[in-house]
C-alpha atoms as a PDB file:
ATOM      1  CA  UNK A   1    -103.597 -13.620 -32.630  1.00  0.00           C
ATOM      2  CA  UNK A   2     -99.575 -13.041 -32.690  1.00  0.00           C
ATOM      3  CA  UNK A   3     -97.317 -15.595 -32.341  1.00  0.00           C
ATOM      4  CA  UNK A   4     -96.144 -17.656 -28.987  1.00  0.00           C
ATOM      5  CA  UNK A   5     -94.210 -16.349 -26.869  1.00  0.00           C
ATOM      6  CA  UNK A   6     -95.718 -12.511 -28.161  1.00  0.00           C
ATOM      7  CA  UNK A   7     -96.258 -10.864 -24.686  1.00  0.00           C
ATOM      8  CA  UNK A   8     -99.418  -8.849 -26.253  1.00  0.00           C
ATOM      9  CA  UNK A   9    -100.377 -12.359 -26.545  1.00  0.00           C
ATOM     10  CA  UNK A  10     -99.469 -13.564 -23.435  1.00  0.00           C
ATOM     11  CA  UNK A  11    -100.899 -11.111 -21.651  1.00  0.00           C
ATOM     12  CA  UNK A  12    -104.503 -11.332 -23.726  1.00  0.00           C
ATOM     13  CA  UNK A  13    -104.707 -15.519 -23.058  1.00  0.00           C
ATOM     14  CA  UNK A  14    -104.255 -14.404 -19.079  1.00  0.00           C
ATOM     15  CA  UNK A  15    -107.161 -12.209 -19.040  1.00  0.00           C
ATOM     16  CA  UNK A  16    -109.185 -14.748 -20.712  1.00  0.00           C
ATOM     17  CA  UNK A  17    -108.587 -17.572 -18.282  1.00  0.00           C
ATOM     18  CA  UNK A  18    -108.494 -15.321 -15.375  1.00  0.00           C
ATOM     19  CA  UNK A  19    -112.226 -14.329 -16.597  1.00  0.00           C
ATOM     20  CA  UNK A  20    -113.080 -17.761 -17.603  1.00  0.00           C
ATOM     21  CA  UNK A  21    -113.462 -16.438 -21.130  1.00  0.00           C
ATOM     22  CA  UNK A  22    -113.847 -19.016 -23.831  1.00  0.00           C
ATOM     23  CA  UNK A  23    -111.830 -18.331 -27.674  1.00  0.00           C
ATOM     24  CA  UNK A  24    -111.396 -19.823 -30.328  1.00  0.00           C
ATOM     25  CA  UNK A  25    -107.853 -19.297 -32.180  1.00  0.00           C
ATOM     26  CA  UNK A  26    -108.297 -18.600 -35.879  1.00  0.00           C
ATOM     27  CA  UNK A  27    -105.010 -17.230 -36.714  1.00  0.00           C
ATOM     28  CA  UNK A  28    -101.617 -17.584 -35.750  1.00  0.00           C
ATOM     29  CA  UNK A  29    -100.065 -14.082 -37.289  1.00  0.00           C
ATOM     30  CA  UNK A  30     -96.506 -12.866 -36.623  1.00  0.00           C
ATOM     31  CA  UNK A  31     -96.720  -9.508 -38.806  1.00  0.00           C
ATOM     32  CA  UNK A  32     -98.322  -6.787 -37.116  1.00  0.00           C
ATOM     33  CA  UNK A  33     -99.383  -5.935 -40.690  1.00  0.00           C
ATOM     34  CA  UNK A  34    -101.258  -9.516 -41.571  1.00  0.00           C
ATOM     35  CA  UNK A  35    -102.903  -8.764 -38.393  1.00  0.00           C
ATOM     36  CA  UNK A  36    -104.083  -5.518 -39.020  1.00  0.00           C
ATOM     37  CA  UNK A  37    -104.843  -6.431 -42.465  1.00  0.00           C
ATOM     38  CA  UNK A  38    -107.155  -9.400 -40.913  1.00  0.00           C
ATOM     39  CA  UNK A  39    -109.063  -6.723 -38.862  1.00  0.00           C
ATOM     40  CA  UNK A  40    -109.654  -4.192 -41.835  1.00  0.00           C
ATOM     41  CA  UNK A  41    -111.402  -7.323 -43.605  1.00  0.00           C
ATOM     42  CA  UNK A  42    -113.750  -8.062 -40.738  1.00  0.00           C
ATOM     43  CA  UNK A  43    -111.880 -11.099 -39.288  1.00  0.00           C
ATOM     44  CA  UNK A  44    -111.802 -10.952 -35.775  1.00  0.00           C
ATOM     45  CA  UNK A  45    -110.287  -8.546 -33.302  1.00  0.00           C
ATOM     46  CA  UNK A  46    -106.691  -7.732 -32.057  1.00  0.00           C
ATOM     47  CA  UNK A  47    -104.633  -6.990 -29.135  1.00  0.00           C
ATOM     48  CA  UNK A  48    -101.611  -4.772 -30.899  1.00  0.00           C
ATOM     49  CA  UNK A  49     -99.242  -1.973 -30.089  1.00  0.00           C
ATOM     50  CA  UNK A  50    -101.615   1.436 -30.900  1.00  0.00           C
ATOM     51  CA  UNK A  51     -98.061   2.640 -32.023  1.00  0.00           C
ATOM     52  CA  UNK A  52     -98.943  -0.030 -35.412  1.00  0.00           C
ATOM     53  CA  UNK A  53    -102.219   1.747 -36.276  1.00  0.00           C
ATOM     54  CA  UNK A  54    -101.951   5.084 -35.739  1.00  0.00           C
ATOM     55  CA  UNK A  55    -102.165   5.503 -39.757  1.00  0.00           C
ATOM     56  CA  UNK A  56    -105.228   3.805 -39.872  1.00  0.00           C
ATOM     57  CA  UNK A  57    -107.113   5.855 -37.218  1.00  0.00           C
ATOM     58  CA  UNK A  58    -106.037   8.571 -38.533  1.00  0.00           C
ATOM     59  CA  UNK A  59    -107.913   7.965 -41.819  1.00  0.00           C
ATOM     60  CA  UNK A  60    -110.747   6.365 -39.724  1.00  0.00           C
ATOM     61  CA  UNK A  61    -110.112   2.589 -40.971  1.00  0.00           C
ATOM     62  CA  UNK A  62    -109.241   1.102 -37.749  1.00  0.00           C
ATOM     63  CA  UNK A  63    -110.909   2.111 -34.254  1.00  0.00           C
ATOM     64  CA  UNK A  64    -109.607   1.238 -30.631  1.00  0.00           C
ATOM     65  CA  UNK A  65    -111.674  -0.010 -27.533  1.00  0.00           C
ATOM     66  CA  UNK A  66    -111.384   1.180 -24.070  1.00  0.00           C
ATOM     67  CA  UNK A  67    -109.724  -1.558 -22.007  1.00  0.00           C
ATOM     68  CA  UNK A  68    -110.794  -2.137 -18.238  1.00  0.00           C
ATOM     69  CA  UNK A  69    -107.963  -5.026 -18.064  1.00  0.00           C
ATOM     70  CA  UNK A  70    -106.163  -3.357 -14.562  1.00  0.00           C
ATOM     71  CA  UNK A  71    -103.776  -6.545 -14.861  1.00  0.00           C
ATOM     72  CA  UNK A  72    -102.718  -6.415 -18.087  1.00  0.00           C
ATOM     73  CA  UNK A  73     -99.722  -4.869 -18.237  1.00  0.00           C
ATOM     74  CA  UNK A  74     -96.604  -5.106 -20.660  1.00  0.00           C
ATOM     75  CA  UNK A  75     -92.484  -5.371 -20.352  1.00  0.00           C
ATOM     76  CA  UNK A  76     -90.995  -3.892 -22.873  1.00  0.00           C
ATOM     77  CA  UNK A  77     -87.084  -3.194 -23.451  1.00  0.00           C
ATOM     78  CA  UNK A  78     -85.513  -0.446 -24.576  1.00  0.00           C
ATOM     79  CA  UNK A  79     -81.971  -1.108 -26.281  1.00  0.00           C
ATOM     80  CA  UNK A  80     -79.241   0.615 -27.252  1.00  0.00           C
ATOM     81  CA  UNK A  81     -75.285  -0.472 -28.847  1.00  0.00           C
ATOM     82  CA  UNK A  82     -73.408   0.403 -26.071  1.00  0.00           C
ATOM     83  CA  UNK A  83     -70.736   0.467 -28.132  1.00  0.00           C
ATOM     84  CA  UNK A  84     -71.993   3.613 -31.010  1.00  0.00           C
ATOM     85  CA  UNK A  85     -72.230   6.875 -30.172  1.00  0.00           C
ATOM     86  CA  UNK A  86     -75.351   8.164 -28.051  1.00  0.00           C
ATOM     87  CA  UNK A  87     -76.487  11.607 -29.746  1.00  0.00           C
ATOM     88  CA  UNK A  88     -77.759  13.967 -26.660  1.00  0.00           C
ATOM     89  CA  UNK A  89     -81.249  13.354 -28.106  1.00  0.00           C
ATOM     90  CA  UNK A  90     -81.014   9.505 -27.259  1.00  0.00           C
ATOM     91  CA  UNK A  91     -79.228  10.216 -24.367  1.00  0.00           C
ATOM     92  CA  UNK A  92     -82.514  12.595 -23.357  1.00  0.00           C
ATOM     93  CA  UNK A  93     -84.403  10.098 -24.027  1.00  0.00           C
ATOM     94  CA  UNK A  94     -83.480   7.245 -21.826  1.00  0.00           C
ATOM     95  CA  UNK A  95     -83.246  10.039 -19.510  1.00  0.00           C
ATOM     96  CA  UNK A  96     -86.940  10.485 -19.410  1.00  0.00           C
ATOM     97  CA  UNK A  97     -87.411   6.984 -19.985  1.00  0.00           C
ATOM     98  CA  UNK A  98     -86.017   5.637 -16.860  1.00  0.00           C
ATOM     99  CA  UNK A  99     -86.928   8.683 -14.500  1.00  0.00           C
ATOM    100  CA  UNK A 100     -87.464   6.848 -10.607  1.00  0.00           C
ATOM    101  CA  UNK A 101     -85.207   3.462 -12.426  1.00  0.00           C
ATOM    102  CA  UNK A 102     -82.686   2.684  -9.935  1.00  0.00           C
ATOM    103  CA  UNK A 103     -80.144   1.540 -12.820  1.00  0.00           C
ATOM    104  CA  UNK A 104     -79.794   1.262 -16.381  1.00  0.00           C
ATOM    105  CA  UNK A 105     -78.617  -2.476 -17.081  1.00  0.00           C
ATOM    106  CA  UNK A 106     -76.011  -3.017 -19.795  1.00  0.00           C
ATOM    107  CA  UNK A 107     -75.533  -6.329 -21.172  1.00  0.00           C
END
């Protein structure tokens, strides 16, 4: 499992206890890599970004499960330095990225 505080794993221990599902916590992992690497050897299962393993199901070495979790859900930030300059292709891309947002918050 990722670290604490990891909202992948956050959002995993809810479902359990809102299902009354009982785990056992083998690992503690906070590279994305470890973890994978702990799947590939046939030590457990993960809750990761698909983003992290598109390699490996590509060449077949990882697979993904259809989830039926309608409450797990995941905040994610996107962040720029408002102080660099914004090339129109990042500038697109917030664009899309915050179509129907009502602002874009600047710290």
């Amino acid at each position: 499992m990722t670290e604490q505080g990891c909202t992948y794993r956050g959002g995993l221990e809810r479902e359990l206890k809102a299902r009354r599902i009982p785990y056992r916590l083998a690992f503690e992992l906070g590279s994305m890599e470890a973890i994978k690497q702990c799947v590939y050897y046939g030590l457990g299962i993960a809750l990761i970004p698909k983003i992290t393993i598109l390699s490996e199901l590509e060449k077949e070495m990882l697979c993904t499960v259809p989830l039926c979790m309608e409450d797990l859900s995941f905040f994610t930030q996107l962040v720029y330095h408002k102080r660099k300059y914004m090339t129109p292709s990042m500038q697109y891309l917030i664009q899309l990225l915050t179509e129907g947002s009502q602002t874009l918050h600047t710290v």
